[in-house]
C-alpha atoms as a PDB file:
ATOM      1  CA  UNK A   1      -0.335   3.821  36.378  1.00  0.00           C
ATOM      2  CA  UNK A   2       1.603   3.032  33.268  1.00  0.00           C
ATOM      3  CA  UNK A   3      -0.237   3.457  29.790  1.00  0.00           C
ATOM      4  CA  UNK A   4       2.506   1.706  28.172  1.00  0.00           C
ATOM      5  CA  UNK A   5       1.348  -2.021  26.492  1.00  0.00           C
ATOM      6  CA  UNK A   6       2.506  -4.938  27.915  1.00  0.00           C
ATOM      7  CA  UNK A   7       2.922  -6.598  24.691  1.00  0.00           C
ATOM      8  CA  UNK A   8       3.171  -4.696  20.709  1.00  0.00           C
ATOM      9  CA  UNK A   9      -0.115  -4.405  19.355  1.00  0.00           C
ATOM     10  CA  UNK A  10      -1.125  -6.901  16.873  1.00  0.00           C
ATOM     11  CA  UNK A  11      -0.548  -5.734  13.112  1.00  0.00           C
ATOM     12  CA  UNK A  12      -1.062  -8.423  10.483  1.00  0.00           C
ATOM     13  CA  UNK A  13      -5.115  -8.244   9.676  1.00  0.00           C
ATOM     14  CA  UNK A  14      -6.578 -11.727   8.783  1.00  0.00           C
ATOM     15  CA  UNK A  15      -8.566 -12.086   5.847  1.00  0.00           C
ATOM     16  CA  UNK A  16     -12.330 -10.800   5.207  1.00  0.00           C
ATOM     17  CA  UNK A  17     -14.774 -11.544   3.314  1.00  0.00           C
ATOM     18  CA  UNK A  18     -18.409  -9.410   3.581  1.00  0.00           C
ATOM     19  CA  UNK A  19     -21.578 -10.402   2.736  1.00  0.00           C
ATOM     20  CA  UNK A  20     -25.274  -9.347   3.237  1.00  0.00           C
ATOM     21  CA  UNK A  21     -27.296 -11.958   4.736  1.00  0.00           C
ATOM     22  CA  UNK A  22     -31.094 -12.141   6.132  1.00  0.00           C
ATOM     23  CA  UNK A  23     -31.402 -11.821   9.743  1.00  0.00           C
ATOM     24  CA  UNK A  24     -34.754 -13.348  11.794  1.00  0.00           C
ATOM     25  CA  UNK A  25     -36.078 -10.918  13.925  1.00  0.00           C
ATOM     26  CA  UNK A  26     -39.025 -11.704  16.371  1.00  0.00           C
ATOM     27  CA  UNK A  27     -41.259  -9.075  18.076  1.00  0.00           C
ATOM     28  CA  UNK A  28     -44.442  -9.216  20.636  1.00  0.00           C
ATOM     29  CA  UNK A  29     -47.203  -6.550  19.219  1.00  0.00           C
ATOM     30  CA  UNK A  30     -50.298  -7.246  21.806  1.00  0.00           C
ATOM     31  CA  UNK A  31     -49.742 -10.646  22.694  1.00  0.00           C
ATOM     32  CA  UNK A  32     -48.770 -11.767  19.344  1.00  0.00           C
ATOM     33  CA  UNK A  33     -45.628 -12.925  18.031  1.00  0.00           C
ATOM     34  CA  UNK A  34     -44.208 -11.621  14.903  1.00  0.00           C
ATOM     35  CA  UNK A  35     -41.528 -12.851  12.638  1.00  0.00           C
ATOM     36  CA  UNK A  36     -39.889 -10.611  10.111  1.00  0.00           C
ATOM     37  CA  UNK A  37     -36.261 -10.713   8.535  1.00  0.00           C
ATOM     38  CA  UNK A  38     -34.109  -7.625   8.153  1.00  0.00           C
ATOM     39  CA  UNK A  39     -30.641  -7.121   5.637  1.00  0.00           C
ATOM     40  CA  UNK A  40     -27.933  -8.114   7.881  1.00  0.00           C
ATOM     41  CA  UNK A  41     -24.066  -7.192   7.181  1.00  0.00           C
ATOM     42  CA  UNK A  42     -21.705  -9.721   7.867  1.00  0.00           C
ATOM     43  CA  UNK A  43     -18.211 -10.552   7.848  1.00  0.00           C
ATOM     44  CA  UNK A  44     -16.191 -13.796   7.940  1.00  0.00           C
ATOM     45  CA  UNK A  45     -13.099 -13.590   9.642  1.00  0.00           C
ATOM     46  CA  UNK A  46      -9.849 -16.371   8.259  1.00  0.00           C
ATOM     47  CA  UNK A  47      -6.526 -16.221   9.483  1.00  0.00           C
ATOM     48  CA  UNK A  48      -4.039 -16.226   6.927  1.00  0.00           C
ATOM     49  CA  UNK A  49      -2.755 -19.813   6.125  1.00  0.00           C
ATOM     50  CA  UNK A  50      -5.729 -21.331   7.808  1.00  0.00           C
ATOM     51  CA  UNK A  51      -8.697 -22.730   5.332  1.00  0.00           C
ATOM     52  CA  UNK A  52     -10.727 -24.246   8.015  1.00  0.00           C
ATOM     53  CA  UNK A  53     -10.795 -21.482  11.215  1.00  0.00           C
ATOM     54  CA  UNK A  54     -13.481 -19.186  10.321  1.00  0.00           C
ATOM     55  CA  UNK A  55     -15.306 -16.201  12.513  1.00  0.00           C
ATOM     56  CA  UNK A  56     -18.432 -14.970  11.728  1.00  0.00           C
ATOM     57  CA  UNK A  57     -19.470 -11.449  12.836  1.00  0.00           C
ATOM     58  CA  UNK A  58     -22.020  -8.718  12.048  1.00  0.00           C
ATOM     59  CA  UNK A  59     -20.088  -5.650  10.620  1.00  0.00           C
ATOM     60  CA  UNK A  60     -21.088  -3.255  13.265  1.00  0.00           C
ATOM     61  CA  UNK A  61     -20.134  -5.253  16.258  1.00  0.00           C
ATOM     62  CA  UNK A  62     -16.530  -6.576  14.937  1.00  0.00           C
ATOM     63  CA  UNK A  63     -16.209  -2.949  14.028  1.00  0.00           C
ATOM     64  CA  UNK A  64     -17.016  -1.936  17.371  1.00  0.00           C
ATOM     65  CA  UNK A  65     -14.497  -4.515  18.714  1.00  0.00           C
ATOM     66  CA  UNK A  66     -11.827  -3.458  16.906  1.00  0.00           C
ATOM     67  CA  UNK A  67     -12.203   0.166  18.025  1.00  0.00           C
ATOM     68  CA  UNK A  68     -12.172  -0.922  21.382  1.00  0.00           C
ATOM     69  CA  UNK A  69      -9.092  -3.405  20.414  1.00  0.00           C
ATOM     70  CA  UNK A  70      -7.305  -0.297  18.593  1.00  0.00           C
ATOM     71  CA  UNK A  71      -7.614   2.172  22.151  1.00  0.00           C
ATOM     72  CA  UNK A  72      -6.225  -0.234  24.680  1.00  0.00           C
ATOM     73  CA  UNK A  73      -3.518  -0.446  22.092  1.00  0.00           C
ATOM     74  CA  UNK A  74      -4.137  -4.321  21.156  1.00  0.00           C
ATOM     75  CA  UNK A  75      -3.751  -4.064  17.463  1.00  0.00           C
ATOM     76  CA  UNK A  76      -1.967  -1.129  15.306  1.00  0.00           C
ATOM     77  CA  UNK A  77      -3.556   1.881  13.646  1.00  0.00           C
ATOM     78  CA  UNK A  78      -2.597  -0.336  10.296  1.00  0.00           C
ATOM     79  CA  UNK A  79      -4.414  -3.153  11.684  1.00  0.00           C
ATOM     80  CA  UNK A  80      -7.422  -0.949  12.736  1.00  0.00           C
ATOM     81  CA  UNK A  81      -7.172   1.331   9.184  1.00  0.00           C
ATOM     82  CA  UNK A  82      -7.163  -2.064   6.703  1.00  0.00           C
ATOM     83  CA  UNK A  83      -9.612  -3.793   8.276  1.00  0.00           C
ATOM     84  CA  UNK A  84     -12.006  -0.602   7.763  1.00  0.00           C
ATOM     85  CA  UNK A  85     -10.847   0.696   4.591  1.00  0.00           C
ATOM     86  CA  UNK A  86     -11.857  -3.295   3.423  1.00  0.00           C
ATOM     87  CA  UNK A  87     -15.268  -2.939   4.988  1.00  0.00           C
ATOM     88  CA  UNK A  88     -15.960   0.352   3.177  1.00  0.00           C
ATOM     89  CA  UNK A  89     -14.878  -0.999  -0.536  1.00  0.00           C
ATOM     90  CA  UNK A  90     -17.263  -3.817  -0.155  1.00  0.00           C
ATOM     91  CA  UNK A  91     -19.617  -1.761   1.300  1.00  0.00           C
ATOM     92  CA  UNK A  92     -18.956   0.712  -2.216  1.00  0.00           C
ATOM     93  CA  UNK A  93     -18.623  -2.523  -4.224  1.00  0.00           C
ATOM     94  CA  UNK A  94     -15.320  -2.270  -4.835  1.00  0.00           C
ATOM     95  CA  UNK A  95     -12.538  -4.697  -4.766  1.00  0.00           C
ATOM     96  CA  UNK A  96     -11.227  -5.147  -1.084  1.00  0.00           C
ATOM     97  CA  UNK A  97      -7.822  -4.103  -0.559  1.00  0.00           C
ATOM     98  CA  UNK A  98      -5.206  -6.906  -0.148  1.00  0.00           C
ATOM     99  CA  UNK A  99      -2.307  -6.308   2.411  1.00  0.00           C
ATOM    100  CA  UNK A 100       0.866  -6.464   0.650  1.00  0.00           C
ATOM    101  CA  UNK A 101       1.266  -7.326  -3.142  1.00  0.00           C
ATOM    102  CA  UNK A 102      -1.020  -9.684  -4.816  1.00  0.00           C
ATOM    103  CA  UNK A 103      -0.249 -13.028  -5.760  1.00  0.00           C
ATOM    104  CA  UNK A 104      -1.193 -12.337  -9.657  1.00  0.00           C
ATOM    105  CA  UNK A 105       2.027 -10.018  -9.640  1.00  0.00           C
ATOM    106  CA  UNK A 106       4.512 -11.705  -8.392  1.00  0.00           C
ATOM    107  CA  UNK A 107       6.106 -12.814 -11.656  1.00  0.00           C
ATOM    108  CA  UNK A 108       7.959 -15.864 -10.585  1.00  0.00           C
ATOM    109  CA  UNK A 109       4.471 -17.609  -9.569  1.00  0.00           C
ATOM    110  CA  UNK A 110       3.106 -19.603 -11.905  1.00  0.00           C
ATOM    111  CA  UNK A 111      -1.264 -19.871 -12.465  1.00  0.00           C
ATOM    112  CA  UNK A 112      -1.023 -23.157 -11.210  1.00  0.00           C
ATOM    113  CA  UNK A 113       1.220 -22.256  -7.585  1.00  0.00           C
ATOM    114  CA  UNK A 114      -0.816 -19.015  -7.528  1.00  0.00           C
ATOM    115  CA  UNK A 115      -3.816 -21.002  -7.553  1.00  0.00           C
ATOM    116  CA  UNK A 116      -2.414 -23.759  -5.204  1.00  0.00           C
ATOM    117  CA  UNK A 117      -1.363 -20.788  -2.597  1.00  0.00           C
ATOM    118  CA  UNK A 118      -4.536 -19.384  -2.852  1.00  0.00           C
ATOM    119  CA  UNK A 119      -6.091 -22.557  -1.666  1.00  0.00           C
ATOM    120  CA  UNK A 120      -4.531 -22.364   1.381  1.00  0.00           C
ATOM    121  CA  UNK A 121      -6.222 -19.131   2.286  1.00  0.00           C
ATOM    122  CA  UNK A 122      -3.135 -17.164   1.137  1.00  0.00           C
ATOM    123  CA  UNK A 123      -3.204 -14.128  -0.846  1.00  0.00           C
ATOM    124  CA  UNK A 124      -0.736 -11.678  -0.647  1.00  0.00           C
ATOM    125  CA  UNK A 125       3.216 -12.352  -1.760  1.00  0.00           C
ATOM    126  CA  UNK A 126       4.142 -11.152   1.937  1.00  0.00           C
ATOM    127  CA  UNK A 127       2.305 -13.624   3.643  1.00  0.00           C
ATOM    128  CA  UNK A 128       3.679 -16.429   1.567  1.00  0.00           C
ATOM    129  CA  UNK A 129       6.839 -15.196   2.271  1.00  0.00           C
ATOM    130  CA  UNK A 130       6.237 -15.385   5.846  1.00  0.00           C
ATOM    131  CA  UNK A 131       3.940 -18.481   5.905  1.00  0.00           C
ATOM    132  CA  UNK A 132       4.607 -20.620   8.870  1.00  0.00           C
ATOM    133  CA  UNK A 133       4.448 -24.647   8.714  1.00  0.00           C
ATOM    134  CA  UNK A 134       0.451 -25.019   9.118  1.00  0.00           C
ATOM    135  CA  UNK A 135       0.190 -22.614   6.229  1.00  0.00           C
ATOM    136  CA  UNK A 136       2.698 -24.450   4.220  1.00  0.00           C
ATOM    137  CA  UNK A 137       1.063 -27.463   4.897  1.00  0.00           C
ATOM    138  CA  UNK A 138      -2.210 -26.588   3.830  1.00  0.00           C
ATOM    139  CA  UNK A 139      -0.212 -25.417   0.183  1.00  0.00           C
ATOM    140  CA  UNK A 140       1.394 -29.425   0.231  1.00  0.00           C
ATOM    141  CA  UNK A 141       3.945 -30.667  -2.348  1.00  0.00           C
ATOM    142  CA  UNK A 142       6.796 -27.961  -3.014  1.00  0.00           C
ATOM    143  CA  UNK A 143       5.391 -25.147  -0.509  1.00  0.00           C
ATOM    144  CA  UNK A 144       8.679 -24.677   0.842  1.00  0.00           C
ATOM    145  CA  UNK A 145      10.315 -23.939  -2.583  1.00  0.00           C
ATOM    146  CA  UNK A 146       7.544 -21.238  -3.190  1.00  0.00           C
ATOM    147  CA  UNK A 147       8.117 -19.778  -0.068  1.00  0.00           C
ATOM    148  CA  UNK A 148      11.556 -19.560  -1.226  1.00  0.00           C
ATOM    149  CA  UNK A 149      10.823 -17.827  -4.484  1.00  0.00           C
ATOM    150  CA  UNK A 150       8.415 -15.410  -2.878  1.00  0.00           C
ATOM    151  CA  UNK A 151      11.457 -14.370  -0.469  1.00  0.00           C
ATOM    152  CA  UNK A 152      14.054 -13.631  -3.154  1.00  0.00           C
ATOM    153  CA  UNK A 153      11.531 -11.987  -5.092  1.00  0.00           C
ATOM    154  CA  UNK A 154      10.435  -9.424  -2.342  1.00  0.00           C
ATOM    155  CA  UNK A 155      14.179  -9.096  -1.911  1.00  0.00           C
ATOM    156  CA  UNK A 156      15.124  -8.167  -5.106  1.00  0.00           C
ATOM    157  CA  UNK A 157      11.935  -5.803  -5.692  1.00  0.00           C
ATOM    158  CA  UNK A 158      13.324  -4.156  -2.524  1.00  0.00           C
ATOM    159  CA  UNK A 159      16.532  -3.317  -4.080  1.00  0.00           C
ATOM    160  CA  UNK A 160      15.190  -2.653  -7.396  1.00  0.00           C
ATOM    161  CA  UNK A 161      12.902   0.176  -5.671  1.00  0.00           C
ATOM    162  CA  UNK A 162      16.305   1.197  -3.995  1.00  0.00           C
ATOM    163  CA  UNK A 163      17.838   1.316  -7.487  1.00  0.00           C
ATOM    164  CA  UNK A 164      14.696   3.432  -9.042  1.00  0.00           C
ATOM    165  CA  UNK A 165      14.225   5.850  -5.950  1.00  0.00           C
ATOM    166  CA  UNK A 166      18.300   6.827  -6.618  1.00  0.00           C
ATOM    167  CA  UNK A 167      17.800   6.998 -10.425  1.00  0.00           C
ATOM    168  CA  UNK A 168      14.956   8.822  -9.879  1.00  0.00           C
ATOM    169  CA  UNK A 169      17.109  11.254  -7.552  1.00  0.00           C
ATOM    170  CA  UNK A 170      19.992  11.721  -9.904  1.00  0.00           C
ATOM    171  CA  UNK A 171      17.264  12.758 -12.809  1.00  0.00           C
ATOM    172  CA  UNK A 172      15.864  15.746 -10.788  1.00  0.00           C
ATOM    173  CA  UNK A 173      19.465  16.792 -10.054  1.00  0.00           C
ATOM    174  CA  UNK A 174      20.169  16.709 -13.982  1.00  0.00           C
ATOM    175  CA  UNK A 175      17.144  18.288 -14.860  1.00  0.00           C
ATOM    176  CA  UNK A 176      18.069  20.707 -12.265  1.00  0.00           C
ATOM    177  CA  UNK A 177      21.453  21.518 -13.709  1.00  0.00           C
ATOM    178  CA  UNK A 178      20.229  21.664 -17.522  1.00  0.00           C
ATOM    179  CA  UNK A 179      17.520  24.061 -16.776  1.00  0.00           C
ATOM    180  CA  UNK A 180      20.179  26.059 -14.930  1.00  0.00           C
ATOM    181  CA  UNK A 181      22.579  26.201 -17.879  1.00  0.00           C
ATOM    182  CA  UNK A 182      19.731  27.053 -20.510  1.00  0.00           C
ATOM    183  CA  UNK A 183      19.253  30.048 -18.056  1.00  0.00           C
ATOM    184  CA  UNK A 184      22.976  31.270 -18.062  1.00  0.00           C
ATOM    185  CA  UNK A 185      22.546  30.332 -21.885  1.00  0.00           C
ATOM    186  CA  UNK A 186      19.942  33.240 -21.896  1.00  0.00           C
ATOM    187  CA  UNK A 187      21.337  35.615 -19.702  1.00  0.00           C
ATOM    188  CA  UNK A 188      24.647  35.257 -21.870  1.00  0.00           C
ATOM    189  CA  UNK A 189      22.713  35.432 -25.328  1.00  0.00           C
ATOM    190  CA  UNK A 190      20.716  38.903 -23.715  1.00  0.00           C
ATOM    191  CA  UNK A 191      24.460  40.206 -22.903  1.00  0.00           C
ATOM    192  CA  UNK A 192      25.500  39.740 -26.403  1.00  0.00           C
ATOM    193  CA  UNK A 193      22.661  41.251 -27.879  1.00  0.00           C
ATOM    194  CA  UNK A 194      23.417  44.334 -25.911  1.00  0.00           C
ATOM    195  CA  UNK A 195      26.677  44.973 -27.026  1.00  0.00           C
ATOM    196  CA  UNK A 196      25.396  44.171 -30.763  1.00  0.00           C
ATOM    197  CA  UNK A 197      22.784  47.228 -30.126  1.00  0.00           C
ATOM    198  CA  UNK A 198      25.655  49.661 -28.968  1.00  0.00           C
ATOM    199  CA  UNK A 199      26.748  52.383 -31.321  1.00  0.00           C
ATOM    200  CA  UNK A 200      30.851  51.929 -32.678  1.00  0.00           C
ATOM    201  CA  UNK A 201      33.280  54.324 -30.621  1.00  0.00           C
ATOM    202  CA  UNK A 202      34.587  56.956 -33.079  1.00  0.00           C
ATOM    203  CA  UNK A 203      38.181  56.717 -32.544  1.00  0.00           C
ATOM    204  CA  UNK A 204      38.602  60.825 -32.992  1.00  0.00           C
ATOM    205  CA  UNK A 205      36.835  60.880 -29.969  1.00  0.00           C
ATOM    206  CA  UNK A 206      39.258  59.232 -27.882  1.00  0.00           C
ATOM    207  CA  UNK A 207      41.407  61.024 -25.453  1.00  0.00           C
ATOM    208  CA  UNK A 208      44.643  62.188 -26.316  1.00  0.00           C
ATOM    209  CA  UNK A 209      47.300  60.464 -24.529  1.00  0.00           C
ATOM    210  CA  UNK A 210      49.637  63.591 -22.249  1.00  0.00           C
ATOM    211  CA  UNK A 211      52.431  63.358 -23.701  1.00  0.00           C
ATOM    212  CA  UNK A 212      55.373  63.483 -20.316  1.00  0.00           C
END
């Protein structure tokens, strides 16, 4: 039987958000019921562009599912690595990661469209960029346009970063020739030095030239 997937595994993450909750737990001791509560993690599941769709999971079993997801090859090893890298800063009280580049950097977003975009459940430059019409919806008046500006702006970063990763090639090959030439410089400099430290050649003690 094949092991190859009938489809590509899934690799855009939604958003989460984690939280500890209070979970009721009931028990029988002799006869008697018992009610107690225990700390519960949680997570709430959004899809990106989507405000309203919400899943609700505890952290162990959606982590469980995903595992399972990631082995018959349903979502990617990003997918699977993202999703548990988030869990792990919240669970360290850290700032969850974001997938792609945050809103707040995208220079050509103003506060006010940042804060529009972000209330529409959208929080990464990439995903406006590749926000379909329910998502642009929920942004309203002039979500097209911002699309727009978050395209050209990936665009040019991307060529920028092309620019700066051949600068940056060009300056290791200068500082290799430079620290090249201050070697020869040395090696020439120890060569003169030499001949400095020589004695002069007496000239009486020259060979005579046979006469023919």
């Amino acid at each position: 039987m094949s092991t190859v997937p009938i489809s590509e595994p899934e690799d855009h993450p939604p958003y989460l958000d984690f939280s500890l909750t209070a979970k009721r737990m009931v028990k029988t001791v002799k006869g008697k019921t018992e009610i107690y509560y225990e700390d519960c993690e949680i997570v709430t599941i959004t899809p990106m562009g989507d405000n309203k769709t919400q899943v609700i999971k505890e952290c162990g079993e959606w982590l469980d599912h995903l595992k399972y997801r990631h082995h018959h090859h349903m979502i990617s090893d990003n997918y699977l690595r993202f999703s548990e890298n988030s869990y792990n800063a919240w669970k360290e009280r850290r700032e969850a990661p974001i997938n792609g580049m945050p809103l707040e950097e995208c220079a050509v977003l103003t506060p006010a469209e940042i804060q529009m975009v972000r209330q529409a459940n959208i929080r990464s430059v990439e995903d406006l960029a590749n926000a379909n019409d329910e998502g642009l919806q929920q942004i309203g008046m002039g979500a097209r346009n911002l699309k727009r500006k978050a395209t050209t702006y990936l665009e040019n970063a991307k060529d920028h970063g092309a620019v700066s990763e051949k600068m940056s090639s060009l300056e290791v090959e200068l500082g290799s020739a430079q620290e090249e030439n201050i070697k020869l410089s040395e090696r020439l400099q120890a060569l003169e030095y030499q001949l400095a430290a020589r004695p002069p050649v007496d000239a009486s003690e020259q060979p005579e030239a046979i006469s023919q």
